[in-house]
Protein backbone atom coordinates (compact mmCIF):
# COMPACT_ATOMS: atom_id res chain seq x y z
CA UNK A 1 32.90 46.24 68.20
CA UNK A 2 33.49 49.26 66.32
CA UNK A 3 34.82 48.88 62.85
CA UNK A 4 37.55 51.87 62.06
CA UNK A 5 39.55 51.91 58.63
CA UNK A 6 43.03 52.53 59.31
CA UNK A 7 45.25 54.18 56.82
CA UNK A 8 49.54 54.97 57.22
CA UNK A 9 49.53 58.37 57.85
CA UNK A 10 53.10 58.16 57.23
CA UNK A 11 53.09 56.88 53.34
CA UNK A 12 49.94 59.06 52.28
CA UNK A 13 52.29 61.80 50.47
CA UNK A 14 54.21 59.57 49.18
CA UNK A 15 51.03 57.62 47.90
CA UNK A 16 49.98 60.71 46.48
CA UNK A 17 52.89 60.71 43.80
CA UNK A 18 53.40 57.13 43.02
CA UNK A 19 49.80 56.35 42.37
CA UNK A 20 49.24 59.09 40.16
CA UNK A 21 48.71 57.59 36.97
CA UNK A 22 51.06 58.16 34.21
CA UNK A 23 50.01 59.70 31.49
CA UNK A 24 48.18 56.77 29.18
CA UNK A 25 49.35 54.08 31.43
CA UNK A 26 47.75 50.96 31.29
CA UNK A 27 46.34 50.31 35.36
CA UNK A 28 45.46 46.78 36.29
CA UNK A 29 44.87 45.42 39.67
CA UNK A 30 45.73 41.64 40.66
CA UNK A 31 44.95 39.59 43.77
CA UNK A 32 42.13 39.96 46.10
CA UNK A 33 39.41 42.64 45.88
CA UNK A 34 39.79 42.97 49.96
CA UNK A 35 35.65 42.32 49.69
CA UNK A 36 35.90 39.90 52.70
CA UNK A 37 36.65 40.30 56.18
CA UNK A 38 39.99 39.28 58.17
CA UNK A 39 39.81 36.58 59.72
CA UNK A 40 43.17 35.84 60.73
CA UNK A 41 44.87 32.36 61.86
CA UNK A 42 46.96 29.85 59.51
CA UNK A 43 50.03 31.62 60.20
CA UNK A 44 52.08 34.54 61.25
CA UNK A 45 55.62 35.26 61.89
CA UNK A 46 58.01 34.96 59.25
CA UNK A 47 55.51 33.51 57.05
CA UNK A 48 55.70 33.83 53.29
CA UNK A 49 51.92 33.19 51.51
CA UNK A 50 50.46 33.68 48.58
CA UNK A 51 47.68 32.89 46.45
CA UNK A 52 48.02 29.83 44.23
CA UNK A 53 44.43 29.39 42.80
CA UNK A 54 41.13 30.86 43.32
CA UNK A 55 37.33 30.76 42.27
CA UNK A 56 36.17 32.50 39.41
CA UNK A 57 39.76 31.83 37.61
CA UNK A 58 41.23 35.14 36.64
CA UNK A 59 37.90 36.95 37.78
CA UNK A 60 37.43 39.58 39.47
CA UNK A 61 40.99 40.34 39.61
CA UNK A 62 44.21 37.94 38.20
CA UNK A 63 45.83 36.36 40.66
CA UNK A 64 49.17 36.43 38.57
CA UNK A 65 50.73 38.94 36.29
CA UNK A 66 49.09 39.89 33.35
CA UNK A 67 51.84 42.11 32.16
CA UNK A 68 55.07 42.83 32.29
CA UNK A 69 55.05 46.39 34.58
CA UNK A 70 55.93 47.88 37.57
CA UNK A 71 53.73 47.16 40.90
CA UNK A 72 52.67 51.47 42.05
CA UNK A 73 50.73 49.97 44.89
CA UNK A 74 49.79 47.14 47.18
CA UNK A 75 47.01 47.21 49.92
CA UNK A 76 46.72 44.39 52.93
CA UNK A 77 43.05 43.70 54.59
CA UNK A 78 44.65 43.27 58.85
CA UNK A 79 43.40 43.56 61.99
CA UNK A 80 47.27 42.31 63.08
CA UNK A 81 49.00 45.12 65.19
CA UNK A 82 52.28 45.26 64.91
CA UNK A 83 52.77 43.29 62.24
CA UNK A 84 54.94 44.58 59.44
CA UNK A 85 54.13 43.72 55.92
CA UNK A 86 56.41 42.99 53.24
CA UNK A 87 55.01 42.43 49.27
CA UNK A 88 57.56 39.91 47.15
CA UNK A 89 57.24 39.27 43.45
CA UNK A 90 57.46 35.53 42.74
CA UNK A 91 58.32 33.80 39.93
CA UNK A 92 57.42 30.04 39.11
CA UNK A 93 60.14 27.69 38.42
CA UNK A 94 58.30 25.11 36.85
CA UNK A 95 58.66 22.74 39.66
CA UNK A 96 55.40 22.31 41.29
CA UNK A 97 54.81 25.01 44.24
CA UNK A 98 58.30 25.71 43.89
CA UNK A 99 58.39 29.92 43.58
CA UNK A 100 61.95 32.32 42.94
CA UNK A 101 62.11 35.48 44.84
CA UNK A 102 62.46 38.45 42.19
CA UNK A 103 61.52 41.71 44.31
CA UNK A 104 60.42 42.76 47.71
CA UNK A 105 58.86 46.02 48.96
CA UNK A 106 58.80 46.75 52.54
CA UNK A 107 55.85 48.36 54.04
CA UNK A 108 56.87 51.79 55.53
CA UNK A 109 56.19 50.96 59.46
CA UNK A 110 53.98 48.44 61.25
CA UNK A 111 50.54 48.00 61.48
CA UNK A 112 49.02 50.97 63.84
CA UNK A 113 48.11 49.76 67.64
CA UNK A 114 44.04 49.65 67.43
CA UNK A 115 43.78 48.38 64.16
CA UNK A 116 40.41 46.45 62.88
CA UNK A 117 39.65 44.99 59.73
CA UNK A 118 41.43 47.98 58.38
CA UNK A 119 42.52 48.09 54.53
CA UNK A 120 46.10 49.38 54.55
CA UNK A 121 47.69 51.12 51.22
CA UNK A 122 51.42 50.93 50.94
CA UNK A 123 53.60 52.39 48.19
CA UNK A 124 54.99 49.97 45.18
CA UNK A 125 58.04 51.83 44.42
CA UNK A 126 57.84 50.85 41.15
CA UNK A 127 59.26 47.30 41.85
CA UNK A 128 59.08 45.48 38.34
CA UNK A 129 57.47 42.06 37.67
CA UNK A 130 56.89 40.32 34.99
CA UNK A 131 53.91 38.30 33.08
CA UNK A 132 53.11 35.33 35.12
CA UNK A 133 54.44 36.23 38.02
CA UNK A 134 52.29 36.13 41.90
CA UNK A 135 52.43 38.45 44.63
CA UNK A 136 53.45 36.85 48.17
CA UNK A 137 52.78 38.38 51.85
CA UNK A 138 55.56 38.19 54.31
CA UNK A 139 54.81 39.03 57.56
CA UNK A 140 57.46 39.82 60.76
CA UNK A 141 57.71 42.53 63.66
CA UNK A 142 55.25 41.18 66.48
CA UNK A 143 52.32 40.01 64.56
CA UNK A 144 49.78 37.73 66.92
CA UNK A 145 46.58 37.50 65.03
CA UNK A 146 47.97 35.70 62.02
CA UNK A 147 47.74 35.88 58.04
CA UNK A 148 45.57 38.19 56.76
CA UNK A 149 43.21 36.53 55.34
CA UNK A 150 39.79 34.76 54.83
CA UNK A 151 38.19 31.39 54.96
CA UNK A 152 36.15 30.56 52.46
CA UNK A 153 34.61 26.93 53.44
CA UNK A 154 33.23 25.16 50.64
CA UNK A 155 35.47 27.08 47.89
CA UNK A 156 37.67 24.26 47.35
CA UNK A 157 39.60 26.47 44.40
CA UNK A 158 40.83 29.04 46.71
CA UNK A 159 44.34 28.19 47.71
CA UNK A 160 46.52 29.72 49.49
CA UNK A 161 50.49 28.30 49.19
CA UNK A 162 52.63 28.73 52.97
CA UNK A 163 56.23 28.64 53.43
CA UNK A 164 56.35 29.33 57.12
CA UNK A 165 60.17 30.09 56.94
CA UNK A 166 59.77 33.03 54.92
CA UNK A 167 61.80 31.93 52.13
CA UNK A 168 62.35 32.34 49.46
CA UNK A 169 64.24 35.87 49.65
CA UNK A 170 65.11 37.57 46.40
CA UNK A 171 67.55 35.12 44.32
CA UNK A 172 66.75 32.42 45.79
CA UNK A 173 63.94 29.33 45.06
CA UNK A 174 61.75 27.53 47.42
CA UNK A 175 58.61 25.30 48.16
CA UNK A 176 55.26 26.35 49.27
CA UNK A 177 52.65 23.72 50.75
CA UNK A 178 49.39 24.99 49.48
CA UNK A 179 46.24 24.98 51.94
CA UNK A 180 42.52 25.12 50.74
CA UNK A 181 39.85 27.40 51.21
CA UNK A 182 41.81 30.44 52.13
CA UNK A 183 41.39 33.62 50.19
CA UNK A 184 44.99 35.76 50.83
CA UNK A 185 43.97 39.29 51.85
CA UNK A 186 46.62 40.96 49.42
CA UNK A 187 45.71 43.66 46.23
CA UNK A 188 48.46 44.87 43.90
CA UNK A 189 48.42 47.77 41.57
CA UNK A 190 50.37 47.38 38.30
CA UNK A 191 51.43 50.22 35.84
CA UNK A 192 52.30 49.18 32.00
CA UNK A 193 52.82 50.50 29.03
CA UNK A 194 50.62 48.38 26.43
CA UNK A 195 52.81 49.18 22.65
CA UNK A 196 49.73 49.73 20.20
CA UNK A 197 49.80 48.88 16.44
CA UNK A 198 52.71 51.55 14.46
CA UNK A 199 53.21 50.09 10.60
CA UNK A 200 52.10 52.38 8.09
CA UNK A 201 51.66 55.55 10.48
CA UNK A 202 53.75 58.92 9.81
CA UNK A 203 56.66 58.99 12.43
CA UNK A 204 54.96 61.69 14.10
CA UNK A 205 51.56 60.09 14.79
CA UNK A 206 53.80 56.94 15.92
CA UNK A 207 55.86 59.12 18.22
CA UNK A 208 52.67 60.82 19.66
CA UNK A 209 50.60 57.02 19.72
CA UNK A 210 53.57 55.54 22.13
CA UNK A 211 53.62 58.61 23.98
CA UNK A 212 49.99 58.16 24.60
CA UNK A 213 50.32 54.56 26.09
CA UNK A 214 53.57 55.89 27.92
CA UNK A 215 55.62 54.18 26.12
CA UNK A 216 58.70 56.10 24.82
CA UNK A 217 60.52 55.81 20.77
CA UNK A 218 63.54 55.06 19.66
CA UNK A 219 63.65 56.08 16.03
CA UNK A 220 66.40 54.79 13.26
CA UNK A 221 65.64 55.30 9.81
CA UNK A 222 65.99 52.98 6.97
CA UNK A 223 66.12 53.13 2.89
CA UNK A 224 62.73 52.09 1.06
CA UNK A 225 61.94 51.09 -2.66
CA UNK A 226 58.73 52.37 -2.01
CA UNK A 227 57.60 55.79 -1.84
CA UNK A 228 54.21 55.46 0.22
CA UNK A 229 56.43 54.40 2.74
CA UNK A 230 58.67 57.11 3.11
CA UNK A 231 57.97 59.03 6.44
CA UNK A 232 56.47 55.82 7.83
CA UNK A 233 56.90 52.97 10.16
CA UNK A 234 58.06 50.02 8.16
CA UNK A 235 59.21 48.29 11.56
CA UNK A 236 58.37 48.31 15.02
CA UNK A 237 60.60 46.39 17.65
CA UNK A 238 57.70 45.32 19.38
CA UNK A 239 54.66 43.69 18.32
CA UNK A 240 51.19 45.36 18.92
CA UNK A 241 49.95 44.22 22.87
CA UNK A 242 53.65 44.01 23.68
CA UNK A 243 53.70 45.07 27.62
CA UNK A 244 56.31 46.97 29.33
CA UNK A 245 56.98 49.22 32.39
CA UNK A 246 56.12 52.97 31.73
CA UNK A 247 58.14 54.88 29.47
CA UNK A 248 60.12 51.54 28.18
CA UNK A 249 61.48 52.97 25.10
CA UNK A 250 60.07 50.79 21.61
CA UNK A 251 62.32 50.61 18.48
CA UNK A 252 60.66 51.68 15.55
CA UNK A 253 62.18 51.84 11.99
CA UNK A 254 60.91 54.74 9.61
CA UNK A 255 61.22 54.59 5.93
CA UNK A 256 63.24 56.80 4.00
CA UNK A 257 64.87 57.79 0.36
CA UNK A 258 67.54 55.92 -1.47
């Protein structure tokens, strides 16, 4: 059988722009590395999956959020024609396998006619999610082949969780039953903007030091006793490794004369 990769002609310009790093941007993938091959099965229309543990723990990629950012990108490893791909950001309720539904992206059209063990990039549009949040597959049009995704006997840690309604949509909360030995064929790109350590530097430098993790400023100024800290950061709104989407905007207070 031949093997062809497949790419959506249709969402490559569009690609172009939103994966375009922003300037300093943090970039961090999460979910699989789309290393193994589809294999199909489990389940396929109007299925909701995603991946609930795996081996190696948070290596090679996270499997939840590590940041609070905006998803750029997702890709699916499919061989599924026809099938029509939607990405949702879930968020744990604390209930066990119980997941809220806090952002969808729809894939721009179906899976092309001819498709095999293709990896498919879609666009993110920038959909937010937070730090601890998972990325879920939902899959409906006129999928056959089932869920992309791989068995991987023996790998007892890789689970997969089902809800083979499709719920939960955004807003609302509902239970997965998770399922062994399955590694979800799903990748996400996230964007953040990663606030870096501002007390004690000259409101300029701080300015240009946000700017260069793409975070923006938000400048007030506030009377000091001291002199060395005139002209400097005596506050910052948040703390040093705070995350946030690109360009979130960071309070910082800068020291001035009585």
């Amino acid at each position: 059988m031949t093997r062809r990769i497949v790419v959506h002609a249709a969402g490559l310009l569009a690609l172009g722009a939103l994966l375009a790093p922003a300037a300093g941007a943090d970039t961090r993938k999460m979910g699989s590395e789309l290393e193994l091959s589809y294999q199909g099965g489990v389940c396929n229309l109007n299925c909701l999956s995603l991946q609930q543990s795996q081996s190696g723990g948070a290596l090679p990629n996270p499997i939840v959020s590590p940041a609070k950012a905006v998803i750029t990108g997702w890709k699916v490893r499919t061989s599924d024609d026809d099938a029509l791909y939607s990405l949702r950001v879930l968020r744990p309720t604390g209930t066990a396998n119980e997941y809220r539904g806090a952002g969808t992206v729809v894939a721009p059209e179906a899976v092309p006619s001819g498709t095999e063990d293709a990896i498919l990039s879609y666009p993110g549009n920038d959909l937010p999610i937070r730090t601890g949040d998972s990325i879920g597959l939902y899959q409906s049009g006129n999928p056959d082949d089932g869920l992309p995704q791989a068995f991987t006997n023996g790998l007892t840690d890789n689970v997969i969780a089902n809800n083979f309604s499709g719920a939960p949509e955004d807003g609302d909360t509902a239970s997965f039953i998770p399922d062994g030995q399955h590694e979800l064929l799903l990748q996400a790109t996230l964007e953040f903007c990663k606030v870096p350590g501002l007390k004690g530097k000259k409101a300029k430098a701080a300015k240009k030091a946000l700017a260069d993790a793409d975070c923006g400023a938000s400048v007030s100024k506030q009377v000091t006793g001291k002199r060395k800290n005139v002209g400097k950061v005596i506050e910052q709104g948040k703390k040093a490794g705070f995350t946030a989407p690109p360009g979130t905007k960071i309070p910082i207070v800068v020291g001035k004369k009585g």
